[in-house]
PDB file of N, CA and C in Angstrom:
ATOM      1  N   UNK A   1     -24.701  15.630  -8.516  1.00  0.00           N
ATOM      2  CA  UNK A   1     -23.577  14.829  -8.075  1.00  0.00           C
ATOM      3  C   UNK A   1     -24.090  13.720  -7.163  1.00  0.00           C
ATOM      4  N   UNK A   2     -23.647  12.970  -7.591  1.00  0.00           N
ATOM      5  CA  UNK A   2     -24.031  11.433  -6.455  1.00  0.00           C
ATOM      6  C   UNK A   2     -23.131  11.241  -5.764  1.00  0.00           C
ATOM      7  N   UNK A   3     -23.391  10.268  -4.633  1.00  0.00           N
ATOM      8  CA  UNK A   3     -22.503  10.201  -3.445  1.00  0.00           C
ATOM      9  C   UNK A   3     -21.241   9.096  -4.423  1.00  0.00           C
ATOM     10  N   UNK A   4     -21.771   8.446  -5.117  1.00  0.00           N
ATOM     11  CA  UNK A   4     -20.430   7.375  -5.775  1.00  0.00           C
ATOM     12  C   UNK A   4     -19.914   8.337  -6.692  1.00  0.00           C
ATOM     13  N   UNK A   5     -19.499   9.472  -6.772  1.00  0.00           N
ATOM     14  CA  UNK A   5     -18.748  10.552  -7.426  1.00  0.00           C
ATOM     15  C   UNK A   5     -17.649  10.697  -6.526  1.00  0.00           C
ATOM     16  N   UNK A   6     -17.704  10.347  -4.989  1.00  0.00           N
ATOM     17  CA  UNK A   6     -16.798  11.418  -4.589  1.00  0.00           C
ATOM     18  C   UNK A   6     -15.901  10.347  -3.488  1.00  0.00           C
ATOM     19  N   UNK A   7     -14.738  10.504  -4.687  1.00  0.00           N
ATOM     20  CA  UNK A   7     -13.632   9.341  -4.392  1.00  0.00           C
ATOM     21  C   UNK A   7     -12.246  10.481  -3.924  1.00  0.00           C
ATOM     22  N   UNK A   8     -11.451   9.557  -3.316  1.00  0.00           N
ATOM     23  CA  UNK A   8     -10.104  10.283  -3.578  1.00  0.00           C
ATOM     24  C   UNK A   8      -9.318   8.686  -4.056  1.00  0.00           C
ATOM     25  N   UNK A   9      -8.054   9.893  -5.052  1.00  0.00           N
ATOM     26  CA  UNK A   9      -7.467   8.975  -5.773  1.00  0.00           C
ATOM     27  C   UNK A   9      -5.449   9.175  -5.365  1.00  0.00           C
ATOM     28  N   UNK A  10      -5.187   8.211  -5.000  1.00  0.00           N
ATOM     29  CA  UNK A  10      -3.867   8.407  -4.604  1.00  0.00           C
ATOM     30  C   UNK A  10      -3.067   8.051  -5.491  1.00  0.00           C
ATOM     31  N   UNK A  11      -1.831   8.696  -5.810  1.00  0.00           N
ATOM     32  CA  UNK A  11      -0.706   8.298  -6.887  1.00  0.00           C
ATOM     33  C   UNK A  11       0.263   7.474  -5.631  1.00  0.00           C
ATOM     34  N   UNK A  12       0.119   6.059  -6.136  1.00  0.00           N
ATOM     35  CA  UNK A  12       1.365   5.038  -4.725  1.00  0.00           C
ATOM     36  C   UNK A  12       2.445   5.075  -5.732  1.00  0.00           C
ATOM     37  N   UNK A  13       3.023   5.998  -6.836  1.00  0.00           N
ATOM     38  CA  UNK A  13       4.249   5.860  -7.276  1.00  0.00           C
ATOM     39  C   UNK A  13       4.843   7.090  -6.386  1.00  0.00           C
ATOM     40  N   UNK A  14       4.054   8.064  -6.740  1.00  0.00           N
ATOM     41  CA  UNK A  14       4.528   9.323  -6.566  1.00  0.00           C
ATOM     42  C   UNK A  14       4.290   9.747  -4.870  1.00  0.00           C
ATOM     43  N   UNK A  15       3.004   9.390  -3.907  1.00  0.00           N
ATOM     44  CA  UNK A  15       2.739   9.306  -2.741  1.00  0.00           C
ATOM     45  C   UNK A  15       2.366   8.158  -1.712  1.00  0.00           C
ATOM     46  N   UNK A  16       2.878   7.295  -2.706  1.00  0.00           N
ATOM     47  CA  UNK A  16       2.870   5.941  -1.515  1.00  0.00           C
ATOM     48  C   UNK A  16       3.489   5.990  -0.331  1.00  0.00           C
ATOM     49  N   UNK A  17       4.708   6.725  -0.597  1.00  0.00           N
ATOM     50  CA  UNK A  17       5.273   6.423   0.882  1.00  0.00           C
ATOM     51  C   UNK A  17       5.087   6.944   1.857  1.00  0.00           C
ATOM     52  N   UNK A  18       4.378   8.062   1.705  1.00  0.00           N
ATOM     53  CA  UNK A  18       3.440   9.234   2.431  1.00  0.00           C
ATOM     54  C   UNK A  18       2.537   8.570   3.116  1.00  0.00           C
ATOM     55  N   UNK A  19       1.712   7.905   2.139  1.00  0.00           N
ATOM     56  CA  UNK A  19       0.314   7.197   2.481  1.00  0.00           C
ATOM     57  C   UNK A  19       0.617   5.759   2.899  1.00  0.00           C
ATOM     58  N   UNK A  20       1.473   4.926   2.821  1.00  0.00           N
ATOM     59  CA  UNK A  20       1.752   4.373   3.186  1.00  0.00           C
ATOM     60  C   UNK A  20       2.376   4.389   4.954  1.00  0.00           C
ATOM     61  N   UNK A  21       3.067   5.532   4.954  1.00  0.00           N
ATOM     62  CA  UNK A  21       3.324   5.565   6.330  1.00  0.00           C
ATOM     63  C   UNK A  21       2.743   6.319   7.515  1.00  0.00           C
ATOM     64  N   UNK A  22       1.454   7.102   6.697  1.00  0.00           N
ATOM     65  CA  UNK A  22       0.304   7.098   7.679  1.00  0.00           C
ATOM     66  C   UNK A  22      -0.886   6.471   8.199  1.00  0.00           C
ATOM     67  N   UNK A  23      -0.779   5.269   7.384  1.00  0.00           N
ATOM     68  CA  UNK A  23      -1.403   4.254   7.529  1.00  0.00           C
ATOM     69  C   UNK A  23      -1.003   3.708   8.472  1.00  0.00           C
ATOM     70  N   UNK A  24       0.298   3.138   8.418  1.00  0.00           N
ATOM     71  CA  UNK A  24       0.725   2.351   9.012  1.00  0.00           C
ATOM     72  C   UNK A  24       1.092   3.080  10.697  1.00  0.00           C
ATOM     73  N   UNK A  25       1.060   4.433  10.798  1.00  0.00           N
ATOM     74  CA  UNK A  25       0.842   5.017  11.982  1.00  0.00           C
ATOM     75  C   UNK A  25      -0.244   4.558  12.336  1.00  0.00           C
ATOM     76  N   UNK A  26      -1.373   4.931  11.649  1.00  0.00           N
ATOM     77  CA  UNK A  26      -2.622   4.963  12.464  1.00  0.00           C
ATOM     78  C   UNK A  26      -2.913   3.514  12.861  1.00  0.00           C
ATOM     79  N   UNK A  27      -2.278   2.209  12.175  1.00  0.00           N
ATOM     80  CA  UNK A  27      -2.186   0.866  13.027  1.00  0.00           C
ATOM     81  C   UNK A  27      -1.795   0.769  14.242  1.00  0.00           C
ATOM     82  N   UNK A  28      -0.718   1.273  14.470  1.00  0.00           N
ATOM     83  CA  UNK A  28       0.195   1.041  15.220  1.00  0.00           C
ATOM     84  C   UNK A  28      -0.660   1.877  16.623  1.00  0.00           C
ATOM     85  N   UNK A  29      -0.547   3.123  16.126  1.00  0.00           N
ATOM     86  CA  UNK A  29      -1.556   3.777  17.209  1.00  0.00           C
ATOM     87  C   UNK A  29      -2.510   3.288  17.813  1.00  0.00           C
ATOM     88  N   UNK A  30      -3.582   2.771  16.655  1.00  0.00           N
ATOM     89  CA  UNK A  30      -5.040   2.196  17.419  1.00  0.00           C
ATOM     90  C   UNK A  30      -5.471   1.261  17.558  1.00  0.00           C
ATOM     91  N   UNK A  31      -4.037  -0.026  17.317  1.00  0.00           N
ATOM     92  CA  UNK A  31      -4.689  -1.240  17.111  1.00  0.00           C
ATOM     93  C   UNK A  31      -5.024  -1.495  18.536  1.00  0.00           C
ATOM     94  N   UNK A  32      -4.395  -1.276  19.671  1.00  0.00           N
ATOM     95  CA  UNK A  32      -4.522  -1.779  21.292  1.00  0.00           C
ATOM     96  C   UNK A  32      -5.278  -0.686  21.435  1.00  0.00           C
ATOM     97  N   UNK A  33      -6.049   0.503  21.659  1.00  0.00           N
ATOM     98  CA  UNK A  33      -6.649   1.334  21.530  1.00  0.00           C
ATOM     99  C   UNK A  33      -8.383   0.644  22.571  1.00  0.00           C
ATOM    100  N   UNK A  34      -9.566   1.897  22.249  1.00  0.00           N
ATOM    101  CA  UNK A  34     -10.888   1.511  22.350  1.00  0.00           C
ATOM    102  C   UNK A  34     -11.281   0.771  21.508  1.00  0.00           C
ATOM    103  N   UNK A  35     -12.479   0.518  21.395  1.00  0.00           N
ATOM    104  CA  UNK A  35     -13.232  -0.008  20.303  1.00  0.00           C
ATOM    105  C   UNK A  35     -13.074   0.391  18.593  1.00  0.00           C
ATOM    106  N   UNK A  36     -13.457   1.896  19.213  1.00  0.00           N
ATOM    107  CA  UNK A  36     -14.086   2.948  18.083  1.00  0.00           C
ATOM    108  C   UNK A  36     -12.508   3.034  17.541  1.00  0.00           C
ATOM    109  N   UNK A  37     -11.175   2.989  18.126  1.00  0.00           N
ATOM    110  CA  UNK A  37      -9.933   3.135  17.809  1.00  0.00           C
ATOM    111  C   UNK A  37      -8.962   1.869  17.256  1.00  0.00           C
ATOM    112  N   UNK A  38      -9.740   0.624  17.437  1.00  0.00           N
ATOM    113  CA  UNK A  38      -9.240  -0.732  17.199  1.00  0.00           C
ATOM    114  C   UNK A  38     -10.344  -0.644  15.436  1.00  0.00           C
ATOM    115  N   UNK A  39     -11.497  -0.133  15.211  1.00  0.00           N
ATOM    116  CA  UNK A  39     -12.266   0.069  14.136  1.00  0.00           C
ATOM    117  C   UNK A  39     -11.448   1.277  13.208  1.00  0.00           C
ATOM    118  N   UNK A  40     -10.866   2.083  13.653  1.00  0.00           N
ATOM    119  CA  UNK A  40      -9.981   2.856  12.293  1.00  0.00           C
ATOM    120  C   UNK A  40      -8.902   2.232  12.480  1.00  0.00           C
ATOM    121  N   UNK A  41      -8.075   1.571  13.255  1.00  0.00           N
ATOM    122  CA  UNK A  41      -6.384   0.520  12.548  1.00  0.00           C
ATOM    123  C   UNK A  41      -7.037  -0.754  11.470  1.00  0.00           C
ATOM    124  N   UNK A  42      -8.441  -0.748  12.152  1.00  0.00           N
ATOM    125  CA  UNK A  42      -8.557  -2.144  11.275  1.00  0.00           C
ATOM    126  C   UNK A  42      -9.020  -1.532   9.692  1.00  0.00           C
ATOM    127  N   UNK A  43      -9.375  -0.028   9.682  1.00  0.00           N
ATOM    128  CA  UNK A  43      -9.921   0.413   8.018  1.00  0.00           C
ATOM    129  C   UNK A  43      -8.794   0.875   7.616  1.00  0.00           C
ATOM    130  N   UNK A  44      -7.705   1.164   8.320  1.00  0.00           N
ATOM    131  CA  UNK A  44      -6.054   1.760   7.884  1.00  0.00           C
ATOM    132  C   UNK A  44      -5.889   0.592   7.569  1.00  0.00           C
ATOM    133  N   UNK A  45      -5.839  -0.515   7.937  1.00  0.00           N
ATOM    134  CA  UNK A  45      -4.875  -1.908   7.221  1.00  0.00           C
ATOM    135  C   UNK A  45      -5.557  -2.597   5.969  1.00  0.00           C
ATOM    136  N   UNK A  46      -6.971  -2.091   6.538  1.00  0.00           N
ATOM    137  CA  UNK A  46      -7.565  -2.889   4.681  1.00  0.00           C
ATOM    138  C   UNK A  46      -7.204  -1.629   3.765  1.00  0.00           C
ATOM    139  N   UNK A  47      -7.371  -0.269   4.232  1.00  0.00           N
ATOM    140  CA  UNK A  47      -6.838   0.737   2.838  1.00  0.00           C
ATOM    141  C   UNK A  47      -5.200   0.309   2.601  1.00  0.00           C
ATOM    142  N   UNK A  48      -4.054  -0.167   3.449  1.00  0.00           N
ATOM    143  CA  UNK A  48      -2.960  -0.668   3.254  1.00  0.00           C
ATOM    144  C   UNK A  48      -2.913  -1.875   2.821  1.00  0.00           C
ATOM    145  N   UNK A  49      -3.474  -2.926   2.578  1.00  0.00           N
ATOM    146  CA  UNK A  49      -3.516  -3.920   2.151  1.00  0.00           C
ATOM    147  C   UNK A  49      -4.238  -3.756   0.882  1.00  0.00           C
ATOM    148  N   UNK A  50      -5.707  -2.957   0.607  1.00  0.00           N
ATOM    149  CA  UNK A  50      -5.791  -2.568  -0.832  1.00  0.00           C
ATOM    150  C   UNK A  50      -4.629  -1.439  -1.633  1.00  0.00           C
ATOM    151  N   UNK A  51      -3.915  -1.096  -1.044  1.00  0.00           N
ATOM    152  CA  UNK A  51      -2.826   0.000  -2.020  1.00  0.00           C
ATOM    153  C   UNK A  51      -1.762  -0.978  -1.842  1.00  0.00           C
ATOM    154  N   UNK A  52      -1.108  -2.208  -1.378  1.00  0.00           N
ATOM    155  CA  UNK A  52      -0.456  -3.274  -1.775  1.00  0.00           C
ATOM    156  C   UNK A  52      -1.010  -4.141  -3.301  1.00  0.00           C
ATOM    157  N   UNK A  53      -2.124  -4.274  -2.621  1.00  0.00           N
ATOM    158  CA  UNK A  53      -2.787  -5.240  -4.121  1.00  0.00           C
ATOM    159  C   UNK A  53      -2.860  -4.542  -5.052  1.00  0.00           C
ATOM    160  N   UNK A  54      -2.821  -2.873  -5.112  1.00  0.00           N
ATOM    161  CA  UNK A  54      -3.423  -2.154  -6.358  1.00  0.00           C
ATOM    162  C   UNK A  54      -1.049  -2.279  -7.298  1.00  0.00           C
ATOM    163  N   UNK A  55      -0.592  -2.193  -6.027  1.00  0.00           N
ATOM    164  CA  UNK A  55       0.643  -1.843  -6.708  1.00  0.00           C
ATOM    165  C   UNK A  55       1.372  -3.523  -7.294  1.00  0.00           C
ATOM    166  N   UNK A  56       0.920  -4.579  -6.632  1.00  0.00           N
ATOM    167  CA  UNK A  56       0.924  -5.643  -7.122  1.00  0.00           C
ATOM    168  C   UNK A  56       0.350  -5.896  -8.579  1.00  0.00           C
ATOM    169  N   UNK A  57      -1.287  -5.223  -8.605  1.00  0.00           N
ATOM    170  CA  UNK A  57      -1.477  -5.438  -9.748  1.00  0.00           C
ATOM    171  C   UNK A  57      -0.588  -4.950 -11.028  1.00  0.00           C
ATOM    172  N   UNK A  58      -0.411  -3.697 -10.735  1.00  0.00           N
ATOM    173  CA  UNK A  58       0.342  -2.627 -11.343  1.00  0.00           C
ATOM    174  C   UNK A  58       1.748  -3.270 -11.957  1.00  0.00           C
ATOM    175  N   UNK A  59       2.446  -3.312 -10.980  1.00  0.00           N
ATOM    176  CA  UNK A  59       4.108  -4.411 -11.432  1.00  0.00           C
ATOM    177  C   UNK A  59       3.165  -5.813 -12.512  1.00  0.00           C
ATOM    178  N   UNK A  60       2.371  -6.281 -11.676  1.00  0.00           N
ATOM    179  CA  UNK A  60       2.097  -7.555 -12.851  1.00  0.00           C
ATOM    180  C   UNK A  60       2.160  -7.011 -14.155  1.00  0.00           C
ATOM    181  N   UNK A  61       1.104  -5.642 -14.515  1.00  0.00           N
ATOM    182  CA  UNK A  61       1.219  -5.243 -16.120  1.00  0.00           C
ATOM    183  C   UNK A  61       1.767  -4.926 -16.365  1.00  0.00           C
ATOM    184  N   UNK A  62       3.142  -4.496 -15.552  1.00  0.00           N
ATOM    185  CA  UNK A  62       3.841  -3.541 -16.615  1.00  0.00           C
ATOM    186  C   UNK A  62       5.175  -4.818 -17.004  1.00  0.00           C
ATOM    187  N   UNK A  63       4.972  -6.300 -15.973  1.00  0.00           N
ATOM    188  CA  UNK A  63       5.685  -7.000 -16.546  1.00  0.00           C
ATOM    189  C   UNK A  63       5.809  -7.534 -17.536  1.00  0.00           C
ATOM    190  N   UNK A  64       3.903  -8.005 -17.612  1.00  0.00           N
ATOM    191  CA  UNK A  64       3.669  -8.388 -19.119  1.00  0.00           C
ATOM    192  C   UNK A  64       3.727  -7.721 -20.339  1.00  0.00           C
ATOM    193  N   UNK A  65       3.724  -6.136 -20.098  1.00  0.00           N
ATOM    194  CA  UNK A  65       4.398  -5.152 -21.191  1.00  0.00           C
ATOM    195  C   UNK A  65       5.274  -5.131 -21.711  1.00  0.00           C
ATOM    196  N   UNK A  66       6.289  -5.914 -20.779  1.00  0.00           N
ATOM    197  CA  UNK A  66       8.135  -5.900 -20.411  1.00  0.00           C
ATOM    198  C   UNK A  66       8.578  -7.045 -21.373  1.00  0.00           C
ATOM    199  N   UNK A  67       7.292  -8.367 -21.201  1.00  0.00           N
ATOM    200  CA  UNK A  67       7.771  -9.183 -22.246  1.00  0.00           C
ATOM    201  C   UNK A  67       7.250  -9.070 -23.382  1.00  0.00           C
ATOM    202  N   UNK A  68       6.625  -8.349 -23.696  1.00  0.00           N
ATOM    203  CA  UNK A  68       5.989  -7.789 -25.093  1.00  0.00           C
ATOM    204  C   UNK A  68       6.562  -6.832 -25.807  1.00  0.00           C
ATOM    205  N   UNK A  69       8.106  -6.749 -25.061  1.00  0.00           N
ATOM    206  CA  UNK A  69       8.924  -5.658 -25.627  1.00  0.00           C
ATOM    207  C   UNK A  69       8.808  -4.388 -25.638  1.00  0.00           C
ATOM    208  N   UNK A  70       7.554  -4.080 -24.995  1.00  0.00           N
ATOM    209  CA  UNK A  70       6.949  -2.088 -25.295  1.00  0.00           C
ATOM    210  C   UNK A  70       7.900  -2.154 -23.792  1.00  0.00           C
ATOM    211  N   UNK A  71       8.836  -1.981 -23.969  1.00  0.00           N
ATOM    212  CA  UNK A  71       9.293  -1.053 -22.436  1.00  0.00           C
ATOM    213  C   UNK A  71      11.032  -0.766 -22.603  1.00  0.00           C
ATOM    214  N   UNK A  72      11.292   0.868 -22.310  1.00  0.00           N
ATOM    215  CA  UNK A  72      12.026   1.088 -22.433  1.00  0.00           C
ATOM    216  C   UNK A  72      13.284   1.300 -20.745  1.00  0.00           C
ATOM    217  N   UNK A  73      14.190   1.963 -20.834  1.00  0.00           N
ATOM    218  CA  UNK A  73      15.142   1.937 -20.038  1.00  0.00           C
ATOM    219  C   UNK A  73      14.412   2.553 -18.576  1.00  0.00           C
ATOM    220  N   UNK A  74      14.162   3.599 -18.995  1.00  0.00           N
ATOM    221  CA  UNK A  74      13.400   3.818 -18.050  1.00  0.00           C
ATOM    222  C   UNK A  74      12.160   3.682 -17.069  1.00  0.00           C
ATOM    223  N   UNK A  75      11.427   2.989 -18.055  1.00  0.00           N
ATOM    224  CA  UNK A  75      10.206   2.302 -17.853  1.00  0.00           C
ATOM    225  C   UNK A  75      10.670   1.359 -16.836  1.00  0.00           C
ATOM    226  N   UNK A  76      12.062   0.055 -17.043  1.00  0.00           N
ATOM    227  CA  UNK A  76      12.496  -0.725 -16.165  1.00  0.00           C
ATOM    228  C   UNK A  76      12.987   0.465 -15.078  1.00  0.00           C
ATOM    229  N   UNK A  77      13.567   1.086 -15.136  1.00  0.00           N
ATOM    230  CA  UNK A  77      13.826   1.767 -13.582  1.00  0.00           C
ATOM    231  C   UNK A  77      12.756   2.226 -12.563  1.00  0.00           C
ATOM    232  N   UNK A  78      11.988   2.623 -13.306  1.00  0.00           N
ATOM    233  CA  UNK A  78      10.258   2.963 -12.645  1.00  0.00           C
ATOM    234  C   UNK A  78       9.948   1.853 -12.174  1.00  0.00           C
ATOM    235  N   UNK A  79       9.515   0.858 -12.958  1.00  0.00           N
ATOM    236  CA  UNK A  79       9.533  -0.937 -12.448  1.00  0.00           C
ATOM    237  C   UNK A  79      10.394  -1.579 -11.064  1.00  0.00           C
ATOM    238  N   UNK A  80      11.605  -1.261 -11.471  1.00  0.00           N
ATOM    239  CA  UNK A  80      12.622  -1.808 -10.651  1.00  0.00           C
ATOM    240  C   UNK A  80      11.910  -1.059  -9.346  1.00  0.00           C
ATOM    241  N   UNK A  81      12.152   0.554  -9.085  1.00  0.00           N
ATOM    242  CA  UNK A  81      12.077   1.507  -7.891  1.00  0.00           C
ATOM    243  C   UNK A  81      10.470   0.922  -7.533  1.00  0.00           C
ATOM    244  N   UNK A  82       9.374   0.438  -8.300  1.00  0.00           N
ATOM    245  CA  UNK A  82       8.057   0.081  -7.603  1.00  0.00           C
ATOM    246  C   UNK A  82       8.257  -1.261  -6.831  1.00  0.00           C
ATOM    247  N   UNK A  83       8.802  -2.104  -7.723  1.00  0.00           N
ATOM    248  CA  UNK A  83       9.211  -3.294  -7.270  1.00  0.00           C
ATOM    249  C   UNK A  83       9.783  -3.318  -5.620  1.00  0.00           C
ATOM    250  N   UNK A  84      11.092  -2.077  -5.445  1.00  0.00           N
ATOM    251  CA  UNK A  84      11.147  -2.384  -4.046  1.00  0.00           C
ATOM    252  C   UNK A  84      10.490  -1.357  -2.959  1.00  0.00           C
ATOM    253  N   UNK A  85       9.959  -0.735  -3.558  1.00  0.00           N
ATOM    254  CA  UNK A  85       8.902   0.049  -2.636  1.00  0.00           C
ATOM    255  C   UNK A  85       8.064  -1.265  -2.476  1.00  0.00           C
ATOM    256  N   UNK A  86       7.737  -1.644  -2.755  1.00  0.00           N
ATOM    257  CA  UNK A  86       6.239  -2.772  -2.860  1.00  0.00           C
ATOM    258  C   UNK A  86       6.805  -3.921  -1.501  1.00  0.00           C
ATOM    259  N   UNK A  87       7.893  -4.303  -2.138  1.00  0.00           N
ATOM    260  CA  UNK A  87       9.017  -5.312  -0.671  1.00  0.00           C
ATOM    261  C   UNK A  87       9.286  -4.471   0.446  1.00  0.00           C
ATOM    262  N   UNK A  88       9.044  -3.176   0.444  1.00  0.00           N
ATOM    263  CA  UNK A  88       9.171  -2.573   1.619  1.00  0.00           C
ATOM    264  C   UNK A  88       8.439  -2.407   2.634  1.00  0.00           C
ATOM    265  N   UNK A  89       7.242  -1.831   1.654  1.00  0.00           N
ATOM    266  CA  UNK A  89       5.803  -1.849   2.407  1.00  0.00           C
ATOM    267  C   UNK A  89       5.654  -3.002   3.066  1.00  0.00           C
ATOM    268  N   UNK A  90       5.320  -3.895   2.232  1.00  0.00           N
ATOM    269  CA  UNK A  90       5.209  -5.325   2.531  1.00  0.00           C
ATOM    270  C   UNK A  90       5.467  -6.082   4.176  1.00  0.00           C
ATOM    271  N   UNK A  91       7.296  -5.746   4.042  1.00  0.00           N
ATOM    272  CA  UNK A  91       7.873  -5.903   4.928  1.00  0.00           C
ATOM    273  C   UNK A  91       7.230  -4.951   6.444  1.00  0.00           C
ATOM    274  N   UNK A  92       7.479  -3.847   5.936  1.00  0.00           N
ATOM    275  CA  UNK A  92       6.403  -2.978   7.205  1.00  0.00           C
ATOM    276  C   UNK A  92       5.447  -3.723   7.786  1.00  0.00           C
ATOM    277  N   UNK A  93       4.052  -3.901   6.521  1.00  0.00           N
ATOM    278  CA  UNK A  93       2.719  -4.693   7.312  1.00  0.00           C
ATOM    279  C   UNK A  93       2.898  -5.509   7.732  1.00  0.00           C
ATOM    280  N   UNK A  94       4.142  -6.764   7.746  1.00  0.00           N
ATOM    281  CA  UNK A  94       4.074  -7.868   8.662  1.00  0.00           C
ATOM    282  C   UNK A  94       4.666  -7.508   9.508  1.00  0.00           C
ATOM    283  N   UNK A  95       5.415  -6.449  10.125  1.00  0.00           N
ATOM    284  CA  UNK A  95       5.921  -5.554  11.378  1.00  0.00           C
ATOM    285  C   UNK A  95       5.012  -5.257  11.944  1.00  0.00           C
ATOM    286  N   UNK A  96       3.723  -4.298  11.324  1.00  0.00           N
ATOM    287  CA  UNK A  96       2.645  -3.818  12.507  1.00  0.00           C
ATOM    288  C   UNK A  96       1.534  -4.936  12.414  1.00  0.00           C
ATOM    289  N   UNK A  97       1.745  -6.123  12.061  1.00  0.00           N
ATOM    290  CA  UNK A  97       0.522  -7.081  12.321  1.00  0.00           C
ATOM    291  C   UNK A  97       0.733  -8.375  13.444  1.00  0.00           C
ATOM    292  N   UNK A  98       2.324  -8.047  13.588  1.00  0.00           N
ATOM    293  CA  UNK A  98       2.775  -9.224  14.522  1.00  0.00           C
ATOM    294  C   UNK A  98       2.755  -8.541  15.904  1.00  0.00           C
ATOM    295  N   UNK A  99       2.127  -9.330  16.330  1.00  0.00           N
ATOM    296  CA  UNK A  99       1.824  -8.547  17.440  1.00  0.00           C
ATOM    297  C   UNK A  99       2.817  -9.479  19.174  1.00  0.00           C
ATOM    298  N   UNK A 100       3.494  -9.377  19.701  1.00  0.00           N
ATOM    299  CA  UNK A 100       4.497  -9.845  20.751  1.00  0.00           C
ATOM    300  C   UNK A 100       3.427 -10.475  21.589  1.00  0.00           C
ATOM    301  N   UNK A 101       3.903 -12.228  22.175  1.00  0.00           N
ATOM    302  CA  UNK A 101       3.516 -12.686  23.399  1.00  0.00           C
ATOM    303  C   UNK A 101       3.251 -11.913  24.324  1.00  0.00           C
ATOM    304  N   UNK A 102       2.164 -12.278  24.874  1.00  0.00           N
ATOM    305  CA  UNK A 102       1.184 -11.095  26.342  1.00  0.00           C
ATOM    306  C   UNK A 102       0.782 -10.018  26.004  1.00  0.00           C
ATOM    307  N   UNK A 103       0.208  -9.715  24.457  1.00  0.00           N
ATOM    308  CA  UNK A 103      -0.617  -8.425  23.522  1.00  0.00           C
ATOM    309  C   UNK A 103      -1.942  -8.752  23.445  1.00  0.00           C
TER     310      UNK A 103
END
């Protein structure tokens, strides 16, 4: 086994909002923090900012699926429900990145 074997893989349909909102704890927690504690908010916001882009990518294909006709009723409701999870998150990270006059 090699060390590039050993990944973890998150489902952001099924546990995004989980992982999403422990992320966004551990910002909030350590961004004013020590050093060593300002260095894990800042690897919580790039793993939150890469599981934004991965679900961005995600809606892009399944749009272009959408106009290619392969997509059924439900498929759009899955779509639709990622779609505003995705505006939610979203909305969150520019909450824990704005940081108030005298921070």
């Amino acid at each position: 086994m090699a060390l590039s074997d050993v990944e973890l893989v998150v489902n952001l349909y099924a546990e995004g909002d989980k992982f999403f909102d422990l992320l966004k704890a551990a910002v909030r927690d350590w961004q004013g923090g020590w050093g060593h504690e300002r260095e894990r908010a800042a690897f919580a916001l790039e793993l939150y900012q890469r599981g934004l882009e991965t679900m961005r990518a995600h809606l892009q294909e399944a749009r272009e699926k959408a106009e290619g006709g392969f997509f059924t009723d439900q498929d759009q409701r899955i779509l639709k429900r990622t779609e505003d999870r995705l505006a939610y998150w979203e909305k969150k990270l520019e909450e824990i990145q704005y940081k108030p006059p005298g921070r």
